[in-house]
Each structure stands twice: as C-alpha cells, then as structure tokens.
N, C-alpha and C. Protein backbone atom coordinates (compact mmCIF):
# COMPACT_ATOMS: atom_id res chain seq x y z
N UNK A 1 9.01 4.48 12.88
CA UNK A 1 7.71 3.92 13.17
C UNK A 1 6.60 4.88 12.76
N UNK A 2 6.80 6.49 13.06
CA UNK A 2 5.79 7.45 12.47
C UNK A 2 5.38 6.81 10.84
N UNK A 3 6.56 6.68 10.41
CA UNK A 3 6.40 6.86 8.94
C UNK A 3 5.66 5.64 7.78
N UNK A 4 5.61 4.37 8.84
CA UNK A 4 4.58 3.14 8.80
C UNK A 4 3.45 3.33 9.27
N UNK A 5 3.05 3.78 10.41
CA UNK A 5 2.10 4.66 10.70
C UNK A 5 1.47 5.80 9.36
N UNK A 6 1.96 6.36 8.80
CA UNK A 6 1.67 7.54 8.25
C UNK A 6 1.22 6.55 6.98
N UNK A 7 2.12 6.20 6.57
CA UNK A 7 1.70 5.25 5.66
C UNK A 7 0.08 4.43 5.46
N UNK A 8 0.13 3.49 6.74
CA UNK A 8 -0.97 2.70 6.91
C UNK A 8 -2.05 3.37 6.78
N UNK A 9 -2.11 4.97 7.91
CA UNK A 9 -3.18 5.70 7.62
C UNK A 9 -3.82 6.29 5.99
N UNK A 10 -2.74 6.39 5.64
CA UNK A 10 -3.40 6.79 3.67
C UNK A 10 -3.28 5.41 2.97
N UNK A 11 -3.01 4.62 3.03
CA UNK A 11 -3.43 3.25 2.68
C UNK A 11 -5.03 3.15 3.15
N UNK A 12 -5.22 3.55 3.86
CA UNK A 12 -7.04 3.23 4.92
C UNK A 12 -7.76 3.94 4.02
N UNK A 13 -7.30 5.72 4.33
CA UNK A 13 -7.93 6.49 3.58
C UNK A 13 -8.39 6.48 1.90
N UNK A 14 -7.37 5.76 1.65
CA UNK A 14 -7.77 5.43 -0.13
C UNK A 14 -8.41 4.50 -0.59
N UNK A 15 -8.24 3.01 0.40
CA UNK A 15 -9.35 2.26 0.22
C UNK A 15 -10.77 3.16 0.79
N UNK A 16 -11.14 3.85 1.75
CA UNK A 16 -11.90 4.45 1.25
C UNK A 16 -12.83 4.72 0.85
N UNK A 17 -11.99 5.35 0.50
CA UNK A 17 -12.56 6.24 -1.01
C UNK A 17 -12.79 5.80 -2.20
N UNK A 18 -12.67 4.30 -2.05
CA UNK A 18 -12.11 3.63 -3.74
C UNK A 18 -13.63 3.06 -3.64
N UNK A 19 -13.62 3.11 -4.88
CA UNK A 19 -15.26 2.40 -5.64
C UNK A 19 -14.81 0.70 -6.30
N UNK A 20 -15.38 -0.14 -6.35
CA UNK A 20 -15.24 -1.26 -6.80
C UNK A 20 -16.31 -2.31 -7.20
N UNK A 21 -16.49 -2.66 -8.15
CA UNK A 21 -17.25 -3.65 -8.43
C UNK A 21 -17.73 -4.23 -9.64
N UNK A 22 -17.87 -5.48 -9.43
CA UNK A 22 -17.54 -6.44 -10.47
C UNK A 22 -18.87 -6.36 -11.62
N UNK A 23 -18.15 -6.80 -13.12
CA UNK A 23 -18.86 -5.98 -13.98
C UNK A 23 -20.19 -7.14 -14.15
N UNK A 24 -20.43 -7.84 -13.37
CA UNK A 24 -21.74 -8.81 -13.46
C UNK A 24 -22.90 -7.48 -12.56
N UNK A 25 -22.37 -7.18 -11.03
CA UNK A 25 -22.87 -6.44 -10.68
C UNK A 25 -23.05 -5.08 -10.88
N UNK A 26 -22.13 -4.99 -12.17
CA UNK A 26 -22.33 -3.34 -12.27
C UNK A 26 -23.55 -3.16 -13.54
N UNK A 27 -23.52 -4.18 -14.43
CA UNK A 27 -24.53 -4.65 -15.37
C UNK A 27 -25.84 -4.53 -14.43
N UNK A 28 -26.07 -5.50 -13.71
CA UNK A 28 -27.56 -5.33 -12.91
C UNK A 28 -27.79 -4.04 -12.52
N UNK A 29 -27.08 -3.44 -11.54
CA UNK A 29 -27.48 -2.31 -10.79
C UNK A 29 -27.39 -0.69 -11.85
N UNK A 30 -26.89 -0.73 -13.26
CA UNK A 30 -27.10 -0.19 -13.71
C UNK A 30 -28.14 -0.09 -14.53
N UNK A 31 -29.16 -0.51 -14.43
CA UNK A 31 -30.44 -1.34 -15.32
C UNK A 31 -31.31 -0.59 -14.30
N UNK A 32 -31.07 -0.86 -12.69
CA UNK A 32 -31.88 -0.01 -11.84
C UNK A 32 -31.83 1.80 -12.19
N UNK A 33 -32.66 2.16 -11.24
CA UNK A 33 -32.97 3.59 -11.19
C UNK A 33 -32.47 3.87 -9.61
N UNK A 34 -32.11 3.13 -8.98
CA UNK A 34 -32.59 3.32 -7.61
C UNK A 34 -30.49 3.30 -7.23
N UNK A 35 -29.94 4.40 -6.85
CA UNK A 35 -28.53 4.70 -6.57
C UNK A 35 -27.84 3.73 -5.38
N UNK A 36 -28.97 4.13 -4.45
CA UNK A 36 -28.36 3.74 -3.17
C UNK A 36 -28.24 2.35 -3.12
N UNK A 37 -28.58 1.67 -3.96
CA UNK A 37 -28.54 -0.13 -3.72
C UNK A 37 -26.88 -0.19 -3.94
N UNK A 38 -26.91 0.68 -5.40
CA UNK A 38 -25.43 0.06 -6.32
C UNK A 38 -24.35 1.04 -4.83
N UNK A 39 -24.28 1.97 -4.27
CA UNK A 39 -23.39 2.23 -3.17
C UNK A 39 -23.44 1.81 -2.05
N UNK A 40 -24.07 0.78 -1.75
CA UNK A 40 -23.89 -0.39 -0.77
C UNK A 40 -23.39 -1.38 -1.23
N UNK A 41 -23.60 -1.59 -2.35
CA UNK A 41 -23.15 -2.98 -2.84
C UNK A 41 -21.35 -2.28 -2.89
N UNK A 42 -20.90 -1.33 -3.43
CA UNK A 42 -19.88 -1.12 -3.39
C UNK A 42 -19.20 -0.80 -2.13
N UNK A 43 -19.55 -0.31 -1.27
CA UNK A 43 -19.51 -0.32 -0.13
C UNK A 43 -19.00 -2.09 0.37
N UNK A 44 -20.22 -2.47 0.62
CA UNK A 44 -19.91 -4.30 1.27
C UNK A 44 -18.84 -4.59 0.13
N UNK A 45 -17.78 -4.51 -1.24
CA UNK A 45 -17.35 -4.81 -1.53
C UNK A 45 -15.59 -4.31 -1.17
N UNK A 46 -15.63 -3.14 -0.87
CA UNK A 46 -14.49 -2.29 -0.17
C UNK A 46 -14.34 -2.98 1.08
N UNK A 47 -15.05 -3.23 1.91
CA UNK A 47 -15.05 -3.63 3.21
C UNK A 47 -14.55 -4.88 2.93
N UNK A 48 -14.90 -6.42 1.89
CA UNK A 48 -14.66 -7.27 1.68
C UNK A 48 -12.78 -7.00 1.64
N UNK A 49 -12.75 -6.24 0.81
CA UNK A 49 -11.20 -6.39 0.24
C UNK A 49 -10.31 -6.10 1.26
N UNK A 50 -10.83 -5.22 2.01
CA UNK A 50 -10.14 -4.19 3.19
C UNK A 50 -9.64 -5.12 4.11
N UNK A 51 -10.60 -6.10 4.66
CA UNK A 51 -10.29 -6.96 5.59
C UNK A 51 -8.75 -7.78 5.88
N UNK A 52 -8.93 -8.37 4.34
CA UNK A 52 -7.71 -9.09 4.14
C UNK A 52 -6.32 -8.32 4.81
N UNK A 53 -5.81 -7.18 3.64
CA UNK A 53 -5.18 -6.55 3.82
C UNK A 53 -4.85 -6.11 5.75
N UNK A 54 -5.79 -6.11 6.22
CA UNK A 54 -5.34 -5.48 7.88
C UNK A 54 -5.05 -6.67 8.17
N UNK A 55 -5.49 -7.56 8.12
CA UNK A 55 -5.23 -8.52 8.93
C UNK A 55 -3.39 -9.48 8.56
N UNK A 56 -3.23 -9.67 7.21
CA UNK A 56 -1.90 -9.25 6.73
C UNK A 56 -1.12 -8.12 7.47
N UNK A 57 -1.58 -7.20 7.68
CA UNK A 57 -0.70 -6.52 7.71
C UNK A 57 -0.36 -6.08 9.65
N UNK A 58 -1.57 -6.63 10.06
CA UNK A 58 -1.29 -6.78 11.81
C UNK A 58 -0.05 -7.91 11.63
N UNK A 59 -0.60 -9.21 10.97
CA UNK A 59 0.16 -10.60 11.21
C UNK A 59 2.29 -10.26 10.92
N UNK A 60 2.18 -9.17 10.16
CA UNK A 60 3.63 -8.68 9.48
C UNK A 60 4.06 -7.90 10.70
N UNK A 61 3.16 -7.35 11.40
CA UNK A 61 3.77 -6.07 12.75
C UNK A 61 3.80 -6.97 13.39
N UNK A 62 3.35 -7.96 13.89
CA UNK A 62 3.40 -9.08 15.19
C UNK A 62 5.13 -9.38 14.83
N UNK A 63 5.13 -10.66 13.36
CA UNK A 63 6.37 -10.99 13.29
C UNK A 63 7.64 -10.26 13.06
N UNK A 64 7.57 -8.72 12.51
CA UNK A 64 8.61 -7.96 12.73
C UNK A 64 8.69 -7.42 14.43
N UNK A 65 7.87 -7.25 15.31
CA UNK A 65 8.05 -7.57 16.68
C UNK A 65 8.79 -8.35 17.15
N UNK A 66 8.72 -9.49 16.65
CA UNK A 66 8.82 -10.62 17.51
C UNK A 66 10.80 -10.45 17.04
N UNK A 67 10.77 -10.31 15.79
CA UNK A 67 12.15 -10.23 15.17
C UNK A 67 13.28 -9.25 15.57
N UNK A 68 12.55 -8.26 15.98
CA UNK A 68 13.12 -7.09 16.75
C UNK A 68 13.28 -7.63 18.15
N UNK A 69 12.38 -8.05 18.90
CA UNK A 69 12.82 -8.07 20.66
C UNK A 69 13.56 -9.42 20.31
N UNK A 70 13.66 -10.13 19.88
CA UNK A 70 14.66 -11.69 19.57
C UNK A 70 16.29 -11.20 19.55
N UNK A 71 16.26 -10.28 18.50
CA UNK A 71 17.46 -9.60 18.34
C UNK A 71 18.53 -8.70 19.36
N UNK A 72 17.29 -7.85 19.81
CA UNK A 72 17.44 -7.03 20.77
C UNK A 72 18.13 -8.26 22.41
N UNK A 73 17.37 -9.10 22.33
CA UNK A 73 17.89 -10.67 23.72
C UNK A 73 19.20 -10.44 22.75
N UNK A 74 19.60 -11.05 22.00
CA UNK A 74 20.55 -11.47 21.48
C UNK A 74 21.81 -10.40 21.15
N UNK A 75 21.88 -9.24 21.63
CA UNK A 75 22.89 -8.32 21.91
C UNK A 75 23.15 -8.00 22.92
N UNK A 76 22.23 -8.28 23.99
CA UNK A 76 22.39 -7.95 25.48
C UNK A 76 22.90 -9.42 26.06
C-alpha cells in the first residue's frame, strides 16, 4: 500500500509541475507582453486535467476495496 501511495504522490507532483496548453491559446497569449495571464491560463488548464485523473483514481481504490473485503468474507 506504501508503494501506491508513493506512487500517487509523484504522479501529483509532476502534474504539477507540468505546463500545458493548447496551441490556439498559446498563439494569443504569446502576442501579449503581459506573463502572468499566459501562467494562469496554464495553471486553470493543469487543474482541468488533474481533476479527472483523482477522481478515476479514488473510484479504482473504492472498487479494489470493495474486492478485497468481499474476498477476505469469502475465506472466513
């Protein structure tokens, strides 16, 4: 269990850190002068992607739960 744990945590950490964004928006905001717009926009776009993924990946710990104590009834 550490080692899913350990995992998940540098999965977090690298999204991150990761830059992203789509080349319609990278066209506009590179036309600006002004930085901090285009690292929010990448920002709200990390956060977009991020979401999915946890929530996948709670819904996978629930049903390997559920698969484990089922099993666990079923030897006792």
């Amino acid at each position: 269990m550490k080692k899913y744990f350990l995992a998940l945590v540098l999965i977090l950490v690298t999204i991150w850190d990761s830059t992203s964004q789509c080349s319609m928006c990278r066209a506009v905001l590179e036309s600006e002068q002004d930085t901090g717009q285009a690292e929010a926009i990448n920002d709200g776009i990390v956060y977009l992607m991020a979401f999915p993924y946890i929530l996948v990946g709670g819904v996978l710990y629930v049903v390997y739960r559920s698969f484990k104590k089922k099993k666990s009834q079923q030897n006792t």
